[in-house]
Protein backbone atom coordinates (compact mmCIF):
# COMPACT_ATOMS: atom_id res chain seq x y z
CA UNK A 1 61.13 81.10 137.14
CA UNK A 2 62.60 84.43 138.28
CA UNK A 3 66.02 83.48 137.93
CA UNK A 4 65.33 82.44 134.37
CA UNK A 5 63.59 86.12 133.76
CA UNK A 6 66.88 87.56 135.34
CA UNK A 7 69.31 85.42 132.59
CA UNK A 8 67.04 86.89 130.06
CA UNK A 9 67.05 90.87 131.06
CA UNK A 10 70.84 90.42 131.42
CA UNK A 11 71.26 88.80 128.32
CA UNK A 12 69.07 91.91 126.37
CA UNK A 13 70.99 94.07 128.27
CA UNK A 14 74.23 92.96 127.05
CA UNK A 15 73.12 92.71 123.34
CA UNK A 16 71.76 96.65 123.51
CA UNK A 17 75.44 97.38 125.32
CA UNK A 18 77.05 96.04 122.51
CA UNK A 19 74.72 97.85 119.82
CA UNK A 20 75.92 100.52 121.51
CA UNK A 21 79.54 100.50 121.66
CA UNK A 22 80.31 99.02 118.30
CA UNK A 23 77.23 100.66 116.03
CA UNK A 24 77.17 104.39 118.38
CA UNK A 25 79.74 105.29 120.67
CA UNK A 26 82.58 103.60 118.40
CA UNK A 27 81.86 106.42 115.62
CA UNK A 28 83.99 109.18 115.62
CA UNK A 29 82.76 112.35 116.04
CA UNK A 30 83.20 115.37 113.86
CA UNK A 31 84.94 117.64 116.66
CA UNK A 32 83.30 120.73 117.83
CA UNK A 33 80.06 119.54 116.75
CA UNK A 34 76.89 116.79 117.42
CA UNK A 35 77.58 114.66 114.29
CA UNK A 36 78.50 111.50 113.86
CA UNK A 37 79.96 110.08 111.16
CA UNK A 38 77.60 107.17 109.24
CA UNK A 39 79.64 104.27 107.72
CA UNK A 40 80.11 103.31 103.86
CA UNK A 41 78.70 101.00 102.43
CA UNK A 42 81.14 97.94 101.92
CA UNK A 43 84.24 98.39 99.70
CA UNK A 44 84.03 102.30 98.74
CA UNK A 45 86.78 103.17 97.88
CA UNK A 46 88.78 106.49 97.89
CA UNK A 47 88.93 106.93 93.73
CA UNK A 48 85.89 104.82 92.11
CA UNK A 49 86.44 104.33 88.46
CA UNK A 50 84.20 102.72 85.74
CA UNK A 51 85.29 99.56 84.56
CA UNK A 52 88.05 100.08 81.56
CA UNK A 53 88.58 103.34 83.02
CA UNK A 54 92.70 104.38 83.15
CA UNK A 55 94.27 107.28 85.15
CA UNK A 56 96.28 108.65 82.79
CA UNK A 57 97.33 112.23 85.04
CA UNK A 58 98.42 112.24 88.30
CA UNK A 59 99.56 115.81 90.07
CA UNK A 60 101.01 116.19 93.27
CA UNK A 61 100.47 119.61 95.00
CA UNK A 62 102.25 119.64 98.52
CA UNK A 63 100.63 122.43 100.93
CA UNK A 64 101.72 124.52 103.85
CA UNK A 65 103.33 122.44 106.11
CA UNK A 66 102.89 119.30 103.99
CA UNK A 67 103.61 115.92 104.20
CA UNK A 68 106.69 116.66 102.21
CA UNK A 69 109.04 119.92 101.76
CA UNK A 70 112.27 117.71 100.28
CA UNK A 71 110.23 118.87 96.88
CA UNK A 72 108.43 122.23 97.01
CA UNK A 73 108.54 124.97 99.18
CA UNK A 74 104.87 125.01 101.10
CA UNK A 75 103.57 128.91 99.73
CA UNK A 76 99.87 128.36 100.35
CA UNK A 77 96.83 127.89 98.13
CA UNK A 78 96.88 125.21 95.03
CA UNK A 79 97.64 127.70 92.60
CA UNK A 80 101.30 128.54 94.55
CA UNK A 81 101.95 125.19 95.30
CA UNK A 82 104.83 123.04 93.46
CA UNK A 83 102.73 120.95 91.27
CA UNK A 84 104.65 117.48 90.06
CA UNK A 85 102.85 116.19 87.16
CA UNK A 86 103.15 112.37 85.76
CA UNK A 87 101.64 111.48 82.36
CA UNK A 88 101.31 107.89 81.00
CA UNK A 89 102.76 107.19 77.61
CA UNK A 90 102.20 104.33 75.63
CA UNK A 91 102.51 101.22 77.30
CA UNK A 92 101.83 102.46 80.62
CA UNK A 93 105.50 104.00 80.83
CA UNK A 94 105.10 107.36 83.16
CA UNK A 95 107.02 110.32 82.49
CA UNK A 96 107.29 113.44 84.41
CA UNK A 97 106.21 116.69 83.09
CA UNK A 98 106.38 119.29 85.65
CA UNK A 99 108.61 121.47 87.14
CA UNK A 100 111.07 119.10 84.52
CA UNK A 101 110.65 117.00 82.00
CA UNK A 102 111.88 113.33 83.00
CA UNK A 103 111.71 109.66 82.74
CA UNK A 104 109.58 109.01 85.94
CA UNK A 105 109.96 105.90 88.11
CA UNK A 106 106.93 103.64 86.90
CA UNK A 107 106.51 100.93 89.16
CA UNK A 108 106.57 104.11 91.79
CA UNK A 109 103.35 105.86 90.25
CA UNK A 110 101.47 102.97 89.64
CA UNK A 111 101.83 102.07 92.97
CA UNK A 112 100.26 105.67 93.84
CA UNK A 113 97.41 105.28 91.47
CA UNK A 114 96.42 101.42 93.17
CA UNK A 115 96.39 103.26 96.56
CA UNK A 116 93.88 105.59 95.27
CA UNK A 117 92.01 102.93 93.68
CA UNK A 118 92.41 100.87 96.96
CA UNK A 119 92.11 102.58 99.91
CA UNK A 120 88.91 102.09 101.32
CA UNK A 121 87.17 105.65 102.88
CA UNK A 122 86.86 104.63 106.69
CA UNK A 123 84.20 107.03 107.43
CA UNK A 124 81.86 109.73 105.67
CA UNK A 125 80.77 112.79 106.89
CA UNK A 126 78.49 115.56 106.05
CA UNK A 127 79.23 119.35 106.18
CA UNK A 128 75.87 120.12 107.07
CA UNK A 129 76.41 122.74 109.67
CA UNK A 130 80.27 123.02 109.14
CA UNK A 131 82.80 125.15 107.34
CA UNK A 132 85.74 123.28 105.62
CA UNK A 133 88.27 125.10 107.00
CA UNK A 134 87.85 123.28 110.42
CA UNK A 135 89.23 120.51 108.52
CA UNK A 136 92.43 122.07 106.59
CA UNK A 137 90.57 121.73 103.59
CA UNK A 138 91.41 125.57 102.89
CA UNK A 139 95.09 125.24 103.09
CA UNK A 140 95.40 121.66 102.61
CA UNK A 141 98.97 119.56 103.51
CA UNK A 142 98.40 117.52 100.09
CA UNK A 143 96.54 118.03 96.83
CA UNK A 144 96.72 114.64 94.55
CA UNK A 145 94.81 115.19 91.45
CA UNK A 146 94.20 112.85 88.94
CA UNK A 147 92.92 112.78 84.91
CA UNK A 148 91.81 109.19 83.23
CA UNK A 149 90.93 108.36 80.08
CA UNK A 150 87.22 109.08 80.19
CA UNK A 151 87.67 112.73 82.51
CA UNK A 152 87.67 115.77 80.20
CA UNK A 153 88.88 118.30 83.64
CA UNK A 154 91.63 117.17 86.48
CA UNK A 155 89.92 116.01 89.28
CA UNK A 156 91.52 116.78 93.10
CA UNK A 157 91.66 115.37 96.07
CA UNK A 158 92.41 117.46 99.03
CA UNK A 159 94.04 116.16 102.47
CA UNK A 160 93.45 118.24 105.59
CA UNK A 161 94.31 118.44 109.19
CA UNK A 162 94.65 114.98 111.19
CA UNK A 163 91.37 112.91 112.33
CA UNK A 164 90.38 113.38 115.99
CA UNK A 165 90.47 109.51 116.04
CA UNK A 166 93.39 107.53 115.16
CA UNK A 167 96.12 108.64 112.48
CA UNK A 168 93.86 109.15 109.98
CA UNK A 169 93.35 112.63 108.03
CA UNK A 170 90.32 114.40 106.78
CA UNK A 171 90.16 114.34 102.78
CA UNK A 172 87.44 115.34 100.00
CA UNK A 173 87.46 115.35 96.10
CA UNK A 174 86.71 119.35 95.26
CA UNK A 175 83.37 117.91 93.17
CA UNK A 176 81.74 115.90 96.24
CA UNK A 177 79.59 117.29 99.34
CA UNK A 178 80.98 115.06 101.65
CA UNK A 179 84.07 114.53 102.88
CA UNK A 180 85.70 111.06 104.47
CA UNK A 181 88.96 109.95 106.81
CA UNK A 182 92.00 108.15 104.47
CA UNK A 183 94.64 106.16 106.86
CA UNK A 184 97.56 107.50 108.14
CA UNK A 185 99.41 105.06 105.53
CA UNK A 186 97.92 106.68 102.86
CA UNK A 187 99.26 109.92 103.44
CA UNK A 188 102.91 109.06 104.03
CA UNK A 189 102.50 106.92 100.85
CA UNK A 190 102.40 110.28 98.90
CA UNK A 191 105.33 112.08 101.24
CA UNK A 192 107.29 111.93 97.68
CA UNK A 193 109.99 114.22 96.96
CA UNK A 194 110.86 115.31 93.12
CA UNK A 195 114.10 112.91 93.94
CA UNK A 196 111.73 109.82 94.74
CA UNK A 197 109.57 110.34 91.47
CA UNK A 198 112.23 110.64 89.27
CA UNK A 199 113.75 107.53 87.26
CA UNK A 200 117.23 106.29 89.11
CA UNK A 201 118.13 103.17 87.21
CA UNK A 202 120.83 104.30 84.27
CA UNK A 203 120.90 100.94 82.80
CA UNK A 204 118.20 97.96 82.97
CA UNK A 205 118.86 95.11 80.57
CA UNK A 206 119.71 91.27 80.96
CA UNK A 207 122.36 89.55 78.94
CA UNK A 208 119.81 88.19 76.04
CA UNK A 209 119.15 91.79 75.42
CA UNK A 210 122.81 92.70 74.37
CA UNK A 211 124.30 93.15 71.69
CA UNK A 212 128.09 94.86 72.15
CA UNK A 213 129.32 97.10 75.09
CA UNK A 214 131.57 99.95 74.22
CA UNK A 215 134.31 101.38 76.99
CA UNK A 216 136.21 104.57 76.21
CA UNK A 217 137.72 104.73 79.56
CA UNK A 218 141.19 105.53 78.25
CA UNK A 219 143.33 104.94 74.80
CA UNK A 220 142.42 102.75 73.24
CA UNK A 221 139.16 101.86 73.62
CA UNK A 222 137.47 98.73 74.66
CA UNK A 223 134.34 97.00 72.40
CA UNK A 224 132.87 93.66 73.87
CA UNK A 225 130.74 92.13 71.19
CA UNK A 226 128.01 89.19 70.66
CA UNK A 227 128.85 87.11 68.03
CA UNK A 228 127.16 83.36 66.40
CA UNK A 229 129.86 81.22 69.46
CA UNK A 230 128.90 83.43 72.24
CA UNK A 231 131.55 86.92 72.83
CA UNK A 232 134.86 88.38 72.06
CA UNK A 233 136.93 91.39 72.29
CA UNK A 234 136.51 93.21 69.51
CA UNK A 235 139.06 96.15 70.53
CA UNK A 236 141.39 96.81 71.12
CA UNK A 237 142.52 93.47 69.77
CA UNK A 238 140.12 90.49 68.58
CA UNK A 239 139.69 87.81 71.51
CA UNK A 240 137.46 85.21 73.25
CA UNK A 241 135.23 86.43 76.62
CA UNK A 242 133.89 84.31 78.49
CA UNK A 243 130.13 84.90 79.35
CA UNK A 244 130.85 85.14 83.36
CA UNK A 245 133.01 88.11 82.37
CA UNK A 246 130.41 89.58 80.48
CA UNK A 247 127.59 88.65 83.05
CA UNK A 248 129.47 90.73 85.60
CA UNK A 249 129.28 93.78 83.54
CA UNK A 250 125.99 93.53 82.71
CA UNK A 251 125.38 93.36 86.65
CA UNK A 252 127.54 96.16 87.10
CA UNK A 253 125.65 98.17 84.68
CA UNK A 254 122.22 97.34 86.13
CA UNK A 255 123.23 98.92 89.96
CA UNK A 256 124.26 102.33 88.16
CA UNK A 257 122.31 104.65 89.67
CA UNK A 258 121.95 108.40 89.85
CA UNK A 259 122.93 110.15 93.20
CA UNK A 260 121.12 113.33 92.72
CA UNK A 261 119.93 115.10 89.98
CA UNK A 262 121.10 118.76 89.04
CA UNK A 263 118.79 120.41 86.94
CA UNK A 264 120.35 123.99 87.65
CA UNK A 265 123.83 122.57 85.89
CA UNK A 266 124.94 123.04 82.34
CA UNK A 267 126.54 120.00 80.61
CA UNK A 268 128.56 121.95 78.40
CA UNK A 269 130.70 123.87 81.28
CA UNK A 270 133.87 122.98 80.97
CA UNK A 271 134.41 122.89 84.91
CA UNK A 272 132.04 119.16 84.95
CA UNK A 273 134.55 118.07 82.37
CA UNK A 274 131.46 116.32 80.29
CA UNK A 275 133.37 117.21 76.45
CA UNK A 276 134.01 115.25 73.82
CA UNK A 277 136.84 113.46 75.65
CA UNK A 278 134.78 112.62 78.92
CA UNK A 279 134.87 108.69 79.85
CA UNK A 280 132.42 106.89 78.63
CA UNK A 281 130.11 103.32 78.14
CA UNK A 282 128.19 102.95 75.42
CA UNK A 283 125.75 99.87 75.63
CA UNK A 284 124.35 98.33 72.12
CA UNK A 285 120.74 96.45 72.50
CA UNK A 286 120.23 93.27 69.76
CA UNK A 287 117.58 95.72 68.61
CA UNK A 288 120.12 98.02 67.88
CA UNK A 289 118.98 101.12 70.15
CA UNK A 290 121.48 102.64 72.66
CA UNK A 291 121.90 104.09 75.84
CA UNK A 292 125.25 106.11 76.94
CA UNK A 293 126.58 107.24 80.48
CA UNK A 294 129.67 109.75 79.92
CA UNK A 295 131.15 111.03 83.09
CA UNK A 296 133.35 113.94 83.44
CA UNK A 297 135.33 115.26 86.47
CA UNK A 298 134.72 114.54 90.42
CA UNK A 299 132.32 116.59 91.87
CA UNK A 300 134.23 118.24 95.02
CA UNK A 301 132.83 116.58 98.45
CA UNK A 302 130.21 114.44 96.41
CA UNK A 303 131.92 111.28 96.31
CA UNK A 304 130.35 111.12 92.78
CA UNK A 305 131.25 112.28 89.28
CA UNK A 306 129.36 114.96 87.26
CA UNK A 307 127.93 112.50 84.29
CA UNK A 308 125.18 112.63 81.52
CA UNK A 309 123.25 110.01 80.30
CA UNK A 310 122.66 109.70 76.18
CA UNK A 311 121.61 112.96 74.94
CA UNK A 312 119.95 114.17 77.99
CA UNK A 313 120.37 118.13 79.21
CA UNK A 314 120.37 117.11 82.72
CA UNK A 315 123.63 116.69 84.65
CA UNK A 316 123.25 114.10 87.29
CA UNK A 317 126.05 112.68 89.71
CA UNK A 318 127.02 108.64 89.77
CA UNK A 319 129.26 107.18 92.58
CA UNK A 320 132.99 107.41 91.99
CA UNK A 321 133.10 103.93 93.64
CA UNK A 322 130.26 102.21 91.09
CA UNK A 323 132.38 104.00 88.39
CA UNK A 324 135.90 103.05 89.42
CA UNK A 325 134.79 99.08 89.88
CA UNK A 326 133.14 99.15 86.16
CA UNK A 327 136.29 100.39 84.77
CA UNK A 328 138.54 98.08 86.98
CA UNK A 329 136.50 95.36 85.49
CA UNK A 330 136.78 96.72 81.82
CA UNK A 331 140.26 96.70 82.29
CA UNK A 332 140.72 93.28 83.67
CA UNK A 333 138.50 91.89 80.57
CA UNK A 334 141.50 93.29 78.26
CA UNK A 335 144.25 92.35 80.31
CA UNK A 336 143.06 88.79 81.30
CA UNK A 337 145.08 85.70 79.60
């Protein structure tokens, strides 16, 4: 019978070891101090929203030494900071508001806002007995704020110094008395530069959507238009195109994008060459909107081209090599037998 009394102590034994290491000693604890963080409940997650509640704001305010300086220059408190702000327009379409005014990259936000709404907190922790500036909350690395629907005031979340556990970082919302650790991930998700945020893609259309590209490349210009038996060459003289002709434009089009943005330039100097006789391609939807890319001189050591797309005050640069294969292909269009 002893031996059986023996199986059963070690058998207790083992079960109170492992109560120990995975409910106790497994916790992190806050450094410097006695207390242990208590685990959420199940599915917490970093931003909770009601149900049919919509962000509709979402700021980025990068701190000193912050998880990105491509974009701001890291000068302290939230009120110094660079502070990128997105706003959602009608049908969900995110546009950027601050420091410029720009077409934003969509799918780019919304992929910021589902991280929020996402990430689950990993631990909570009181600050009974502490002072946030043990945890960078003072001068914090990251500031992502947020405004939905139903919020009448911005609402911010501040990211601090790294966890003393894993890659994690400290973080709190300014309005709650706790604070929690986010993943590593999450805050490299937000290392976004102005660059990142900003919307890249010149053109974005399929064939079905077209209804006539225009090419003023040189004298005289070139006009590809839809018509009832499929396309022709409407300038410089009337002709049949065949849609794999057109269907390489159109992909051409589609991998336009800008190389870097410079908001400092003016469009009008004559030295970017971007005047009434700058090259040019004009594309026509079937709903009849429009959507221009003129391009001017080479910008020295850029391997791009000064250009402006539609009516837009920004100058951006475009690569001279995507430029110089779309009007190698316009040409080829006209010249083909």
């Amino acid at each position: 019978m002893r031996w059986r009394r023996t199986c059963f102590l070690v058998f207790v034994s083992g079960i109170l070891g492992a109560f120990y290491y995975f409910k106790i000693a497994a916790v992190p604890k806050v450094p410097g101090t006695n207390t242990t963080s208590v685990p959420l409940a199940a599915g917490e997650k970093v931003l909770e929203l009601n149900k049919g509640e919509h962000v509709t704001q979402l700021a980025l305010r990068i701190g000193p030494g912050g998880v990105s300086q491509s974009s701001s220059e890291a000068v302290g408190s939230p009120e110094n900071t660079l502070k990128v702000v997105l706003q959602q327009a009608n049908g969900g379409i995110w546009h950027l508001t601050d420091p410029v005014s720009y077409p934003a990259e969509s799918l780019v936000v919304d992929g910021l806002v589902s991280l929020l709404r996402l990430t689950q907190r990993l631990r909570v922790l009181s600050f009974e007995g502490l002072e946030a500036s043990e945890f960078g909350f003072e001068d914090p690395r990251l500031f992502v704020c947020v405004m939905t629907d139903r919020l009448e005031r911005e609402r911010c979340l501040r990211v601090g110094s790294q966890g003393a556990v894993g890659e994690g970082a400290y973080a709190r919302w300014d309005d709650e008395d706790t604070f929690f650790l986010v993943p590593g991930d999450f805050v490299r998700a937000f290392d976004k530069s102005l660059y990142s945020l900003r919307r890249k893609q010149i053109f974005s259309f399929t064939s079905s959507e077209l209804g006539a590209i225009q090419f003023q490349l040189s004298h005289p210009a070139v006009e590809i238009r839809r018509v009832e038996t499929g396309w022709e060459i409407s300038k410089p003289e009337p002709a049949r195109i065949e849609s794999p002709a057109v269907g390489k434009i159109v992909e051409q089009l589609n991998h336009l994008y800008v190389k870097e943005f410079l908001d400092e330039g003016d469009w009008g100097d004559p030295k970017l060459g971007l005047g009434a006789d700058s090259r040019l391609v004009r594309v026509t939807f079937s709903d009849g909107s429009t959507r221009t890319l003129s391009w001017g001189l080479e910008a020295p050591g850029r391997d791009a081209y000064y250009a402006r797309i539609g009516g837009e005050k920004t100058v951006v640069l475009v690569s001279l090599g995507r430029l110089k294969e779309i009007e190698a292909t316009a040409r080829a269009v006209v010249t083909a037998p």
